[in-house]
C-alpha atoms as a PDB file:
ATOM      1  CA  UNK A   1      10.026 -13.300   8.936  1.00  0.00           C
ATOM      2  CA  UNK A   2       9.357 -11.772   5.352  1.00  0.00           C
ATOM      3  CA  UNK A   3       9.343  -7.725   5.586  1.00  0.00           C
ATOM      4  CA  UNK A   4       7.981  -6.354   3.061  1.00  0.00           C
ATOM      5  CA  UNK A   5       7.896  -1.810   1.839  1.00  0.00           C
ATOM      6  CA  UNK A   6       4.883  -0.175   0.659  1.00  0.00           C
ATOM      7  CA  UNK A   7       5.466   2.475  -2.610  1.00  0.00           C
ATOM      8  CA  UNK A   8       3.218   4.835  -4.574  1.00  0.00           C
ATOM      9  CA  UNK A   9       4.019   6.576  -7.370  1.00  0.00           C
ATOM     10  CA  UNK A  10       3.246   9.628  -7.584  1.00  0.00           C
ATOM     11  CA  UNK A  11       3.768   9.774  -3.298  1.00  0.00           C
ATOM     12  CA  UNK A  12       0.121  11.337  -3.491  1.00  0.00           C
ATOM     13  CA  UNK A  13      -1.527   8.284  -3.796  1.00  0.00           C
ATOM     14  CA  UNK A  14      -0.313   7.115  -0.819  1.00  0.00           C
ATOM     15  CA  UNK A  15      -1.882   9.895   1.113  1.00  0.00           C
ATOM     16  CA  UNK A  16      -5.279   9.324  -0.832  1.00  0.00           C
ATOM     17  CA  UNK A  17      -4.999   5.590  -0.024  1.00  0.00           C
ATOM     18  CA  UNK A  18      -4.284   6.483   3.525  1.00  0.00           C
ATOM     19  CA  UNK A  19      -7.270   8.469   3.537  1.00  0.00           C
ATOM     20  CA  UNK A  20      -9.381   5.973   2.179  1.00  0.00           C
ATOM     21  CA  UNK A  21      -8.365   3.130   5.003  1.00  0.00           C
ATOM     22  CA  UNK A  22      -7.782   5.813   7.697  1.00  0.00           C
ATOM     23  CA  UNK A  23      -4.357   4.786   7.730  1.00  0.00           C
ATOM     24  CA  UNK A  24      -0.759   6.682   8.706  1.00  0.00           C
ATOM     25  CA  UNK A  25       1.441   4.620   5.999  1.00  0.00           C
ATOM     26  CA  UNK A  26       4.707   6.880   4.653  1.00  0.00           C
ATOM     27  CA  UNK A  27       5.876   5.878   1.230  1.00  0.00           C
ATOM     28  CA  UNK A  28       8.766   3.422   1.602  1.00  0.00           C
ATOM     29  CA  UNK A  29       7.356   2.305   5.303  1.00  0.00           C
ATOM     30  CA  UNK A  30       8.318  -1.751   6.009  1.00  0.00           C
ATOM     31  CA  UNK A  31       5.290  -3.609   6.272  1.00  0.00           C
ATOM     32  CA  UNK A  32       5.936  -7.167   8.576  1.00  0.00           C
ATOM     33  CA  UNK A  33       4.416 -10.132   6.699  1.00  0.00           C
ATOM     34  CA  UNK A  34       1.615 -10.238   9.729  1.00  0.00           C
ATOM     35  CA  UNK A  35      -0.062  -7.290   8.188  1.00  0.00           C
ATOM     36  CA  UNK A  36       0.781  -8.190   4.474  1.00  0.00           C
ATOM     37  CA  UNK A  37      -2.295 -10.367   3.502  1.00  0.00           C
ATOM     38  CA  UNK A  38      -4.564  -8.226   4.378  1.00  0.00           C
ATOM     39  CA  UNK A  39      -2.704  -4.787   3.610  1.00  0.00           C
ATOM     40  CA  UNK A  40      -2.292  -6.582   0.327  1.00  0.00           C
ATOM     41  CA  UNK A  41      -5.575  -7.168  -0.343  1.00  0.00           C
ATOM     42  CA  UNK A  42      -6.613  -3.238   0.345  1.00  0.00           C
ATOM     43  CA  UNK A  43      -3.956  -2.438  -2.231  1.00  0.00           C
ATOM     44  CA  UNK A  44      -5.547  -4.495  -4.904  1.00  0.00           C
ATOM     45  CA  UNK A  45      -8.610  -3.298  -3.850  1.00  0.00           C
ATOM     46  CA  UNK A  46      -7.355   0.670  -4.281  1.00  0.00           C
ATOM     47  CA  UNK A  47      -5.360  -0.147  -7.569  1.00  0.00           C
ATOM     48  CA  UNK A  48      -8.471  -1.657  -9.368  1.00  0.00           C
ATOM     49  CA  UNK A  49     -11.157   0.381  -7.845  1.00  0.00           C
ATOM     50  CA  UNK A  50     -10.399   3.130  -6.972  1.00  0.00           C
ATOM     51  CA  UNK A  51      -7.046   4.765  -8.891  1.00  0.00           C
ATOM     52  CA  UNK A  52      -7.521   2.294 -11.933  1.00  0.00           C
ATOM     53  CA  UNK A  53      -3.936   1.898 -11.812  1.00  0.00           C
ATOM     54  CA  UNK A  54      -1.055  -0.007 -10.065  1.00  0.00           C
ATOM     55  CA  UNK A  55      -0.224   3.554  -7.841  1.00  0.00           C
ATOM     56  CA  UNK A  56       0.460   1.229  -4.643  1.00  0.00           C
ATOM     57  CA  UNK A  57       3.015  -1.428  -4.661  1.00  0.00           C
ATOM     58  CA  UNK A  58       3.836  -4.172  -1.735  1.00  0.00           C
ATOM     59  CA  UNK A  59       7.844  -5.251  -2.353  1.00  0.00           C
ATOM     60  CA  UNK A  60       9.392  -7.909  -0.740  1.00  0.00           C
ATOM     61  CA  UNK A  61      12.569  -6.509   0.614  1.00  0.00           C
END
């Protein structure tokens, strides 16, 4: 089983992305690889779309 930690930098854009998906995420939270395909996709979603930056990351721990 692959765990994985979501990031933002700044933290804020964590709560806007939480926001966006209704989601409760805290930055540095472990993700389990059952959620990371499609938590991963709504991250590349938010970085290209909507903050036009890489603010969210998905790390392998």
């Amino acid at each position: 089983m692959t765990i994985y930690k979501i990031t933002a930098v700044p933290s804020r854009f964590l709560e806007i992305f939480n926001s966006y998906y209704d989601y409760e995420y805290q930055n540095g939270e472990y993700v389990s690889d059952k959620d990371y395909e499609a938590l991963n996709a709504e991250v590349e979603h938010f970085n290209t779309n909507v903050s036009k930056a890489v603010t969210i990351k998905l790390e392998e721990v």
